[in-house]
N, C-alpha and C. Protein backbone atom coordinates (compact mmCIF):
# COMPACT_ATOMS: atom_id res chain seq x y z
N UNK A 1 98.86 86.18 99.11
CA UNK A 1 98.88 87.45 99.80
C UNK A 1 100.34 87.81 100.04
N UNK A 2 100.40 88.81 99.96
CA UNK A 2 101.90 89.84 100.23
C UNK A 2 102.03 91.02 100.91
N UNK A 3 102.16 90.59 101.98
CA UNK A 3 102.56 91.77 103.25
C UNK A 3 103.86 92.33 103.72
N UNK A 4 104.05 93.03 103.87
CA UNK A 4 105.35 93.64 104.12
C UNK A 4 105.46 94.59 105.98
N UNK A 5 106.29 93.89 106.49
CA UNK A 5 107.02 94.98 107.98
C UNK A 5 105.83 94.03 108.97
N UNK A 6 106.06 92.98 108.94
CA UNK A 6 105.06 92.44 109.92
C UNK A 6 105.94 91.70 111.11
N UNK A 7 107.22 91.65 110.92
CA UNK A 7 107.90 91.55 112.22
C UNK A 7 107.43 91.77 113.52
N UNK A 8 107.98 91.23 114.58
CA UNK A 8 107.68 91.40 115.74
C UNK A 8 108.35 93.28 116.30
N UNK A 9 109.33 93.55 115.27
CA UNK A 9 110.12 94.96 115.42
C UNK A 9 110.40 95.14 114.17
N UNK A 10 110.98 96.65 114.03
CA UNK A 10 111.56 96.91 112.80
C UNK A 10 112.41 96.74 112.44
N UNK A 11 113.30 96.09 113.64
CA UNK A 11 114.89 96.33 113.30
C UNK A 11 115.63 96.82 113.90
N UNK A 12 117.20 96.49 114.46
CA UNK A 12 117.64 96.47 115.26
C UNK A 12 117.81 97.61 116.11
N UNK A 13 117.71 99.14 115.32
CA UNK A 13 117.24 100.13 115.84
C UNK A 13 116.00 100.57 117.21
N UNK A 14 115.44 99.56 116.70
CA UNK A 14 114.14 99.77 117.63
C UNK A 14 114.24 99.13 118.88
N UNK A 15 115.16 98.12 118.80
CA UNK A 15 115.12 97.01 120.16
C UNK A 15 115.36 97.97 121.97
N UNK A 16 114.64 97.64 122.71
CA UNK A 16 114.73 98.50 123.68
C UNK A 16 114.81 97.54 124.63
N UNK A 17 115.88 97.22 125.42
CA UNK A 17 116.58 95.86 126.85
C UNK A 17 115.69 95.92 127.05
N UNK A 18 114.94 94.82 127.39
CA UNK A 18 113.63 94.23 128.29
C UNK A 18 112.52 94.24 127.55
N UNK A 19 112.64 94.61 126.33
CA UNK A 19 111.41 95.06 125.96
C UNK A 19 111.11 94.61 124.61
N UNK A 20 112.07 93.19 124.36
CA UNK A 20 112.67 93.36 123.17
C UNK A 20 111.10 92.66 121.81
N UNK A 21 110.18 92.09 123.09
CA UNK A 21 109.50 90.94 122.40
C UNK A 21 107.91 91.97 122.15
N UNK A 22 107.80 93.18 122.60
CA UNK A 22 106.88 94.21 123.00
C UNK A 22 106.13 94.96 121.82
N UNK A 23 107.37 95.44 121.19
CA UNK A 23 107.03 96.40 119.56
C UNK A 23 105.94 95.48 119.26
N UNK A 24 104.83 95.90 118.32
CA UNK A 24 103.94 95.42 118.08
C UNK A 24 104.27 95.38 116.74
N UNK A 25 103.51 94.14 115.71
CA UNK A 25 104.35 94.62 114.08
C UNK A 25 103.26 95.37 113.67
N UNK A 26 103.93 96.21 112.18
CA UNK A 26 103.09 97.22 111.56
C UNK A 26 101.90 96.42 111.31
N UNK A 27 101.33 95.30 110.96
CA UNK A 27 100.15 95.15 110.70
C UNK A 27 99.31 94.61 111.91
N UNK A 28 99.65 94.81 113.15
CA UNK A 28 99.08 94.33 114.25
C UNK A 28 98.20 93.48 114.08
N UNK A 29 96.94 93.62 115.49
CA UNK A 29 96.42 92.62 115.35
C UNK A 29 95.60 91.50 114.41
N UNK A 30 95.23 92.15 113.04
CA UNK A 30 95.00 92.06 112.30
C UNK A 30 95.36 91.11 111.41
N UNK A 31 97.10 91.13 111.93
CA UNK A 31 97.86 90.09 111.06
C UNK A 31 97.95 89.03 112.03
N UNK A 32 97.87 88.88 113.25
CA UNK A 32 98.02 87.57 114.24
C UNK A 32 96.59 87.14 113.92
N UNK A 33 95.69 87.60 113.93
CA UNK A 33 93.95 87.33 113.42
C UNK A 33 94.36 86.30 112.29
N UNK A 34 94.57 86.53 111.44
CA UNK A 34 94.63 85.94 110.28
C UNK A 34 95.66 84.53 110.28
N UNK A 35 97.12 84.89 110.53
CA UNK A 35 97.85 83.93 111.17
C UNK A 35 97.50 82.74 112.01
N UNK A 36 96.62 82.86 112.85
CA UNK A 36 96.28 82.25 113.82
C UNK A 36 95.22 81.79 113.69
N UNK A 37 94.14 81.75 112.57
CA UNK A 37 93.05 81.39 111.98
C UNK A 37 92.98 79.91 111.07
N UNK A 38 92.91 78.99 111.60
CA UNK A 38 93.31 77.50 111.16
C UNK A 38 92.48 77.60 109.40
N UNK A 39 91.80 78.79 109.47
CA UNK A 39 91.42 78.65 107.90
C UNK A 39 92.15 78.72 106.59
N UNK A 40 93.46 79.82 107.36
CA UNK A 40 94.23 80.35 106.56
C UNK A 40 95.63 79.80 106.31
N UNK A 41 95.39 78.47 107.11
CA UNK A 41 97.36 77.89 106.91
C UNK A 41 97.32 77.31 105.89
N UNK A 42 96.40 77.09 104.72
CA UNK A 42 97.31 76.55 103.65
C UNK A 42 97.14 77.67 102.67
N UNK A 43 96.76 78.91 103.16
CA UNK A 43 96.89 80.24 102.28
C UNK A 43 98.38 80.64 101.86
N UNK A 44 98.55 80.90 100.36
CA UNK A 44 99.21 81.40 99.95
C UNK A 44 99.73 82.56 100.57
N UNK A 45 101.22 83.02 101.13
CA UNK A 45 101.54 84.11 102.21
C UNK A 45 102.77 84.19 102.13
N UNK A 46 103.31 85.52 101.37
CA UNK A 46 104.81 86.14 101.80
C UNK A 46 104.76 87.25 102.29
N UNK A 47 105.48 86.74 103.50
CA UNK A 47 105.32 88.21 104.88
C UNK A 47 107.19 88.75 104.76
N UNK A 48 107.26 89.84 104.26
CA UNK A 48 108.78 90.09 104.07
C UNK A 48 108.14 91.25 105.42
N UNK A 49 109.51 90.74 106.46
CA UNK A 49 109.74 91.69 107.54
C UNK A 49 110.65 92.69 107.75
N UNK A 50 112.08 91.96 107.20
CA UNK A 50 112.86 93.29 107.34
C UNK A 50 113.91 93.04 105.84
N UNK A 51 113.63 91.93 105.28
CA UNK A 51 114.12 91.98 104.04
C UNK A 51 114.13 93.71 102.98
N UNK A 52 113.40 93.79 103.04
CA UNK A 52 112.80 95.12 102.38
C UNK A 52 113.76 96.75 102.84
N UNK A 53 114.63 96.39 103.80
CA UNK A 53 115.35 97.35 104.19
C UNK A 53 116.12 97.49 103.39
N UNK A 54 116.64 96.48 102.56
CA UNK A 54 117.76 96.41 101.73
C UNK A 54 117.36 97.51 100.40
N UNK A 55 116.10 97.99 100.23
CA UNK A 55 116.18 99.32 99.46
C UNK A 55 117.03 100.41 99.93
N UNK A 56 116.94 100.71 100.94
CA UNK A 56 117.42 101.93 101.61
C UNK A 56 118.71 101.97 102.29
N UNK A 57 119.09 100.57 102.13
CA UNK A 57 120.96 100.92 103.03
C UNK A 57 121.56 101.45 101.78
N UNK A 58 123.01 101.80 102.56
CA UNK A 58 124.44 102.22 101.66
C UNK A 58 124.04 102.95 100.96
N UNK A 59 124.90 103.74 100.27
CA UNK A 59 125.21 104.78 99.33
C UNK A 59 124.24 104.50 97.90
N UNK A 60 123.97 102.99 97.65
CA UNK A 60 123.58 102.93 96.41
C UNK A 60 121.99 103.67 96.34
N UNK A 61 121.07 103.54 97.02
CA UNK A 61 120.19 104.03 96.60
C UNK A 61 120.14 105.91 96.90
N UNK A 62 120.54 106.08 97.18
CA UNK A 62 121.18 107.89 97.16
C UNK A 62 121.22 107.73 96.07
N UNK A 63 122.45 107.51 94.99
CA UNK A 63 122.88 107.88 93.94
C UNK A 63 121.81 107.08 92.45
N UNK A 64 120.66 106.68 93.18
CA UNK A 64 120.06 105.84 92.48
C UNK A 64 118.84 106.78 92.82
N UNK A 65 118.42 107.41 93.64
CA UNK A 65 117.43 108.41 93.80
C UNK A 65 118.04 109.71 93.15
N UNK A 66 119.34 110.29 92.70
CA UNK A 66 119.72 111.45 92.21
C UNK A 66 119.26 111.33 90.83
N UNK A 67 119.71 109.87 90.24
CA UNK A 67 119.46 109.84 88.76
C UNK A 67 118.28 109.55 88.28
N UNK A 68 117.34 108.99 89.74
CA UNK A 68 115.79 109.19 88.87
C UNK A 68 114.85 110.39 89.12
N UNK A 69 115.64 111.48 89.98
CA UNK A 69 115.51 112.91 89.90
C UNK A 69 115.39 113.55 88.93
N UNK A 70 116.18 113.20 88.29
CA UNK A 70 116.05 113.72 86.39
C UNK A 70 115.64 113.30 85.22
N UNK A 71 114.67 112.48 85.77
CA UNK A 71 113.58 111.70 84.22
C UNK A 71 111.86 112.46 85.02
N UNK A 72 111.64 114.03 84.01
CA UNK A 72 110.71 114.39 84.02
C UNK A 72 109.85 114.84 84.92
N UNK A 73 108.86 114.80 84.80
CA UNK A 73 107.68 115.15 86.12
C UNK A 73 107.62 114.11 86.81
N UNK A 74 107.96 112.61 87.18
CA UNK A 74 107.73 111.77 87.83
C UNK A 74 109.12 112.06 89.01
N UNK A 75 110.93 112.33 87.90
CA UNK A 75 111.74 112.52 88.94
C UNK A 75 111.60 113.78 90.11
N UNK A 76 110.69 114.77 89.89
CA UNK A 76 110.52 116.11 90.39
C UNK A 76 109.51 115.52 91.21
N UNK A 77 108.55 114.89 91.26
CA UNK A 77 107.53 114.50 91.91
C UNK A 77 108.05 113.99 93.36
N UNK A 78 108.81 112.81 92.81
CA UNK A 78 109.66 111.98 93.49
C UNK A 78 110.60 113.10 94.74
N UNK A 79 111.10 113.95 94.24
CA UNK A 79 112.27 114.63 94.37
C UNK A 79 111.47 115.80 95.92
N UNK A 80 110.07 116.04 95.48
CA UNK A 80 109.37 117.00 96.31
C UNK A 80 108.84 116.62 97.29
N UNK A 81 108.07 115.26 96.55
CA UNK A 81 107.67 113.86 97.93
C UNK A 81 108.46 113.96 99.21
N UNK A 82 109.77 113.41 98.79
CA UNK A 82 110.52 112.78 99.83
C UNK A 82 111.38 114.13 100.74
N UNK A 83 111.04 115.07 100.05
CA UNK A 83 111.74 116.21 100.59
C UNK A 83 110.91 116.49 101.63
N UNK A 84 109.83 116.73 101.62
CA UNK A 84 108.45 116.95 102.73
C UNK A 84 108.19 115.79 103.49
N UNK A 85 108.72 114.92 103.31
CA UNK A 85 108.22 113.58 104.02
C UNK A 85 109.52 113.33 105.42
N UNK A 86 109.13 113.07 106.38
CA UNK A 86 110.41 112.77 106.97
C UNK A 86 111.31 110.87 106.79
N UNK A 87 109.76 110.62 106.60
CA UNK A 87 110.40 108.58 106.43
C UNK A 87 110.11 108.82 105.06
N UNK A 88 110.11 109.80 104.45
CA UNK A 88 110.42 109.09 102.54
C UNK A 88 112.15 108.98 102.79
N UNK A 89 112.66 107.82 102.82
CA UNK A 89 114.03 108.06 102.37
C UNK A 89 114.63 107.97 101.44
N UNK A 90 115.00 108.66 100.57
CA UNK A 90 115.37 108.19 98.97
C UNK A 90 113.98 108.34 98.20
N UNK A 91 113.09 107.26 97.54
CA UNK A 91 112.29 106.60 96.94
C UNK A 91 111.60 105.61 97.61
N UNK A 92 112.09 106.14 99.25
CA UNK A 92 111.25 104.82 99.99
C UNK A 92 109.41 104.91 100.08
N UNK A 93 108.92 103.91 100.30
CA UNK A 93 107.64 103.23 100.18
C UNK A 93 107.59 101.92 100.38
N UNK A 94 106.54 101.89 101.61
CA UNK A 94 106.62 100.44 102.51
C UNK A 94 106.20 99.20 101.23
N UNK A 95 105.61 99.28 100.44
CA UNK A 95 105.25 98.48 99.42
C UNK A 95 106.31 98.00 98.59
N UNK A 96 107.29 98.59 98.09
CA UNK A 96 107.79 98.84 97.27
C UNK A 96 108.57 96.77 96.89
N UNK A 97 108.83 96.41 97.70
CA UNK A 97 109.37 95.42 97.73
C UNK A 97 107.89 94.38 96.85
N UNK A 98 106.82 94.41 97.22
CA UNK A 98 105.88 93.48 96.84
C UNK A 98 105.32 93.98 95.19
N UNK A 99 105.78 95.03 95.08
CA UNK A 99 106.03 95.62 93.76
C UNK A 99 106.91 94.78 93.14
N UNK A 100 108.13 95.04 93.62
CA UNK A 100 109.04 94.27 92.78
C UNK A 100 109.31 93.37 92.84
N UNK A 101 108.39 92.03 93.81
CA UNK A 101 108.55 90.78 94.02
C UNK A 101 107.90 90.40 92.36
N UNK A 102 106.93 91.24 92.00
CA UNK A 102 105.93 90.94 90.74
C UNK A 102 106.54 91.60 89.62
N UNK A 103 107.28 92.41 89.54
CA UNK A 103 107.59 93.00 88.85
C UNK A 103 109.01 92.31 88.05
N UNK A 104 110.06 91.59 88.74
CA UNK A 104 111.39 90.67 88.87
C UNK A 104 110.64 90.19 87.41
N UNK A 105 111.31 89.91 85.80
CA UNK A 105 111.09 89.24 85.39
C UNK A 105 112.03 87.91 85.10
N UNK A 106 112.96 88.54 85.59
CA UNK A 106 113.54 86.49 85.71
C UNK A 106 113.70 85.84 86.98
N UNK A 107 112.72 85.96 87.79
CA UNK A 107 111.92 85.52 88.87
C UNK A 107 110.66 84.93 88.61
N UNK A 108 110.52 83.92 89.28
CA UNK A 108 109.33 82.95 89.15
C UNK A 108 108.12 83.61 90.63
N UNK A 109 107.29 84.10 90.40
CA UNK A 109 106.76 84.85 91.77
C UNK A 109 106.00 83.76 92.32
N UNK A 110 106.13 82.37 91.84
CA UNK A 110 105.57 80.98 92.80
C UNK A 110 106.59 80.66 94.02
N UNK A 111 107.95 81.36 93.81
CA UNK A 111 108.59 80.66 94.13
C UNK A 111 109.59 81.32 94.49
N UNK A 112 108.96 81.62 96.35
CA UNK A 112 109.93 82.91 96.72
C UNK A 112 111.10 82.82 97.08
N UNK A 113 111.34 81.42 97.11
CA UNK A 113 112.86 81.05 97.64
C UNK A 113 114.01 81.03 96.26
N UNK A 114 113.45 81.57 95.46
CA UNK A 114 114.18 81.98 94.62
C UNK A 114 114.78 83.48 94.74
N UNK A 115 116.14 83.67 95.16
CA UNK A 115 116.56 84.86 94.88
C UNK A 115 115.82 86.14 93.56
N UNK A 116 115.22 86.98 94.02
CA UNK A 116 114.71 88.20 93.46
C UNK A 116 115.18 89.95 93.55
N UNK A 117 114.40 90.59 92.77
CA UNK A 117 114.28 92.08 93.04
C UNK A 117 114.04 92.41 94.57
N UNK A 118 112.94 91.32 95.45
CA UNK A 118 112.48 91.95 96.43
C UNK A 118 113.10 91.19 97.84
N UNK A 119 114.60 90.53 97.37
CA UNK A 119 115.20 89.56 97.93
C UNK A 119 114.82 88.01 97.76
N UNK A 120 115.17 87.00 99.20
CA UNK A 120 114.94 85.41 99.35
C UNK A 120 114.31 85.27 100.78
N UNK A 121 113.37 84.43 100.45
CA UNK A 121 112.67 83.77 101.33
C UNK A 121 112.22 82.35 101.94
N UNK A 122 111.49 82.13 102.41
CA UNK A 122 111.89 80.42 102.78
C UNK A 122 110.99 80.23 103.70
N UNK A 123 110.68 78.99 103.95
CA UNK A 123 109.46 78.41 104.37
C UNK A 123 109.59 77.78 105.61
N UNK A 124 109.34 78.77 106.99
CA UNK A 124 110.26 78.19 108.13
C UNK A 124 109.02 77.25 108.57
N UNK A 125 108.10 77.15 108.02
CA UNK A 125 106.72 75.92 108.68
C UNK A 125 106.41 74.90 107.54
N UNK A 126 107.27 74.11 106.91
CA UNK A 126 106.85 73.71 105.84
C UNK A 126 105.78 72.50 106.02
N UNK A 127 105.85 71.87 107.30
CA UNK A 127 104.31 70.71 107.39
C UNK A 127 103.11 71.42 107.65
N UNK A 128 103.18 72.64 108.53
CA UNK A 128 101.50 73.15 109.20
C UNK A 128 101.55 74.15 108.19
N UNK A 129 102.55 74.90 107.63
CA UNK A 129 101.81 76.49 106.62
C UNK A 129 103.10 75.81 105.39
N UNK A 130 102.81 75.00 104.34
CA UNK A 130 103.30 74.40 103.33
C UNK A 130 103.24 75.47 101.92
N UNK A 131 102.88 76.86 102.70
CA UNK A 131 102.60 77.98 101.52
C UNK A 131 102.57 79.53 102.19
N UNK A 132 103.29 79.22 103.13
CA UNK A 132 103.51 80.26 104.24
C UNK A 132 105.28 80.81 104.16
N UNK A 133 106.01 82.10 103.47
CA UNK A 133 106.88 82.22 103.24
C UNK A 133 107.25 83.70 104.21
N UNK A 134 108.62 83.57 104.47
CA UNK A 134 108.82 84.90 105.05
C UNK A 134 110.61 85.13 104.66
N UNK A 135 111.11 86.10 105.50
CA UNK A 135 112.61 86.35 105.23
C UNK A 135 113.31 85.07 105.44
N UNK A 136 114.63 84.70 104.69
CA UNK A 136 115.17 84.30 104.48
C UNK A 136 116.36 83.87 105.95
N UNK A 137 116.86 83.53 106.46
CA UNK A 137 117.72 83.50 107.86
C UNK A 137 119.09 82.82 107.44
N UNK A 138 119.28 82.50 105.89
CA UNK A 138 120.76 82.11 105.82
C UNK A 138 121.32 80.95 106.81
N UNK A 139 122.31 81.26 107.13
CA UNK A 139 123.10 80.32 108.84
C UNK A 139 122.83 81.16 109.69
N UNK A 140 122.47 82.20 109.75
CA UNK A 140 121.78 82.53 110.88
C UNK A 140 120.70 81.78 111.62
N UNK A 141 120.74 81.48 113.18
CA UNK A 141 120.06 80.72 114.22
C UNK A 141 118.95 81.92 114.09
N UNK A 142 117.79 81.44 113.37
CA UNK A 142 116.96 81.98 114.12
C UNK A 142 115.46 81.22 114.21
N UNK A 143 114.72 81.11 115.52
CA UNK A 143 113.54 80.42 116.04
C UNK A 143 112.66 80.86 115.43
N UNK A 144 112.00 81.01 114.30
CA UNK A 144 111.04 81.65 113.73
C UNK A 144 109.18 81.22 114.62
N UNK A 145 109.03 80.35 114.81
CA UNK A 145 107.74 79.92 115.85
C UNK A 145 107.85 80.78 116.97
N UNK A 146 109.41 81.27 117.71
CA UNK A 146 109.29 82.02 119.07
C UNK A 146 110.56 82.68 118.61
N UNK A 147 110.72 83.87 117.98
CA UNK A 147 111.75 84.95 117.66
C UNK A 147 112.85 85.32 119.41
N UNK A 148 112.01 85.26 119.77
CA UNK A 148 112.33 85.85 121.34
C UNK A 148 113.57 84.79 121.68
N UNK A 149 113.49 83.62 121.29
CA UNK A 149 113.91 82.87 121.79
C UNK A 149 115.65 82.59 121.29
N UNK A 150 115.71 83.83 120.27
CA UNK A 150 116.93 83.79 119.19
C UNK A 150 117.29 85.14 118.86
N UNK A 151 116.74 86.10 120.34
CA UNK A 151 116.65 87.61 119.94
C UNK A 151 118.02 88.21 119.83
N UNK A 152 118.63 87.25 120.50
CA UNK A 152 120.54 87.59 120.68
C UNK A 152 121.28 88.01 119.18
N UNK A 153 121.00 87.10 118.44
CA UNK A 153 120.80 87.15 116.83
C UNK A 153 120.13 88.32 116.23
N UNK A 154 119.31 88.89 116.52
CA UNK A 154 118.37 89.90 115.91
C UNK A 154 119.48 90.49 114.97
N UNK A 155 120.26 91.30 114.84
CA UNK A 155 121.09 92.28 113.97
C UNK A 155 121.69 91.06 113.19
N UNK A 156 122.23 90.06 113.65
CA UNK A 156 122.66 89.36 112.06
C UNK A 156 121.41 89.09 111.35
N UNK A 157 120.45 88.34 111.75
CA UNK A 157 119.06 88.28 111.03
C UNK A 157 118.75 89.35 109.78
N UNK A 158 118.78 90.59 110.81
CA UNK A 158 118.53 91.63 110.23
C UNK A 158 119.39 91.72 108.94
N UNK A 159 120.44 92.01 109.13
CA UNK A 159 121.82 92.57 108.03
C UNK A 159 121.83 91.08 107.51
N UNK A 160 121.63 89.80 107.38
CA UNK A 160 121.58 89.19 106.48
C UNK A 160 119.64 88.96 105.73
N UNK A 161 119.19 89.36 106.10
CA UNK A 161 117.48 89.67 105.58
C UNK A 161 117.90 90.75 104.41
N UNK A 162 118.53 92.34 104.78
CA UNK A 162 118.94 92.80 103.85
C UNK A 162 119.47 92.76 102.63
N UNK A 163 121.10 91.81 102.92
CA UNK A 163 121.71 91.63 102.43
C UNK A 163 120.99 90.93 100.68
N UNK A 164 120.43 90.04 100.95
CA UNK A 164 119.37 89.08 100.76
C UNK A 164 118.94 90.25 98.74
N UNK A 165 118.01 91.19 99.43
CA UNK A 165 117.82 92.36 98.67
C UNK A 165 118.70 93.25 97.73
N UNK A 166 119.49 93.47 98.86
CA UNK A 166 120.77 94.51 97.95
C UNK A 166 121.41 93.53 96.91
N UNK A 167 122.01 91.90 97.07
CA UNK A 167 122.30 91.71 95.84
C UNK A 167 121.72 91.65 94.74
N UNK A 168 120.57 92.27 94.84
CA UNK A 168 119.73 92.27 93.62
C UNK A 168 119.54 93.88 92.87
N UNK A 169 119.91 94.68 94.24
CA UNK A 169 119.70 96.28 93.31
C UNK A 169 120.31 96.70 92.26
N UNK A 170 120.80 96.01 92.26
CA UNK A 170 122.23 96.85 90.94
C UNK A 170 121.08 96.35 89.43
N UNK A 171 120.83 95.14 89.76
CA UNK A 171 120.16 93.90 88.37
C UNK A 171 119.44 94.67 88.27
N UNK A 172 118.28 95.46 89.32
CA UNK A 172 116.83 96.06 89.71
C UNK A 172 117.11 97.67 89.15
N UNK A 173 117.70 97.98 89.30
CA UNK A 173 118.21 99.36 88.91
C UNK A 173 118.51 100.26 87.74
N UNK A 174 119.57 98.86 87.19
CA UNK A 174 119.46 99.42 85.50
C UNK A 174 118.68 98.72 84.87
N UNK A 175 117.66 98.00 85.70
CA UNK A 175 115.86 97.93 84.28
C UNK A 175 115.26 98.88 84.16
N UNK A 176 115.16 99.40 85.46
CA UNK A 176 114.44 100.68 86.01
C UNK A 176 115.14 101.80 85.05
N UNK A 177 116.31 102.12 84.84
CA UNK A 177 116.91 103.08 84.45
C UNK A 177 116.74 102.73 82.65
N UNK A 178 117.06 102.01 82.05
CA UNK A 178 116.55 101.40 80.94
C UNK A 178 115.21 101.56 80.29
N UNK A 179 114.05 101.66 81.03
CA UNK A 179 112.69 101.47 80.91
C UNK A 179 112.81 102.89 80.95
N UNK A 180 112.84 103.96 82.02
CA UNK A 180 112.66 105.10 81.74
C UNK A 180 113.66 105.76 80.86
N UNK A 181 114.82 105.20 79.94
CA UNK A 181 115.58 105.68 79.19
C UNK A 181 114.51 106.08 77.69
N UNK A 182 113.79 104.68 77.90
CA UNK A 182 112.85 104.41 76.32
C UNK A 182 111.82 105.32 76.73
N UNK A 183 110.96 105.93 78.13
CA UNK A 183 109.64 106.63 78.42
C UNK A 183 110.44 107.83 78.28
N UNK A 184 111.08 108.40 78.87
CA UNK A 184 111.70 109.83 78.62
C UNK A 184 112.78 110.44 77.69
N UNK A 185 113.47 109.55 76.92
CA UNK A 185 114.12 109.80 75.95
C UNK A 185 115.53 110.91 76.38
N UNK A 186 115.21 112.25 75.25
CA UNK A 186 115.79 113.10 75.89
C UNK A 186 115.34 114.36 77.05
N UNK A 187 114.28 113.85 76.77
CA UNK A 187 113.70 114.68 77.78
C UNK A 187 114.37 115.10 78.99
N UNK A 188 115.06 113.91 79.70
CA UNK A 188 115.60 113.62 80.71
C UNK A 188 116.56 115.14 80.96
């Protein structure tokens, strides 16, 4: 299974003094149900929380949403979407990362601690959930069993969860741009 934004928050944006442990994650209760269900700990599970931001920082995906503006009815589609949308940012879509966790072909998708398209991940329970994967924490201190407990950290977490992603857009970008070079030709 592959879930995406199941954090305790979204990100450092959201954190509000006192309140920091409160935000509920996008898949609420639904996802502590399951989590917390002794049926499901040796279930196969990558929960990317804020890894996935790394589509949408810096300048690169702007100039990476201009140029897939102009491959056809899909870039115009794209182009009208996000114009009417207020959280389309760029080409954003909450999925998009579990797309390209599968999509990475010199990525092994057994094996999320392998640097990918959809970033690195890592196995902060490896005796009780031995198949239970989430963002990546680098040297960053962080308590993954009690987040709260390492909330001081939250923004490096964060900006290195990203980071994690973005070194992969550039690799992710010109396949993408490549693939629709051969579907649209000159069309473009």
């Amino acid at each position: 299974m592959v879930t995406i934004g199941t954090g305790l928050k979204y990100g450092p944006e959201d954190e509000v003094a006192g309140k920091e442990c409160d935000v509920p994650n996008w898949n609420g209760p639904g996802r502590n149900e399951i989590y917390n269900d002794s049926r499901f700990k040796d279930m196969w599970w990558l929960e990317i929380n804020w890894t996935y931001n790394g589509m949408f920082s810096g300048e690169g995906p702007k100039e990476m949403f201009e140029k897939l503006s102009h491959y056809g009815a899909m870039g115009q589609l794209m182009k009208f979407v996000t114009k009417n949308q207020a959280w389309a940012q760029y080409f954003r879509v909450g999925d998009t990362p579990s797309v390209l966790y599968l999509l990475d072909p010199n990525h092994n998708p057994d094996d999320p601690t392998e640097s990918g398209w959809a970033g690195k991940f890592k196995k902060p329970f490896q005796e009780e959930r031995p198949h239970y994967y989430t963002d990546d924490n680098g040297a960053v201190e962080w308590d993954y069993a009690n987040p709260c407990n390492t909330w001081d950290n939250l923004k490096a977490m964060y900006a290195y969860n990203k980071s994690t992603l973005e070194k992969e857009r550039s690799r992710m970008y010109q396949a993408l741009l490549e693939k629709l070079d051969k579907v649209y030709g000159s069309e473009r």
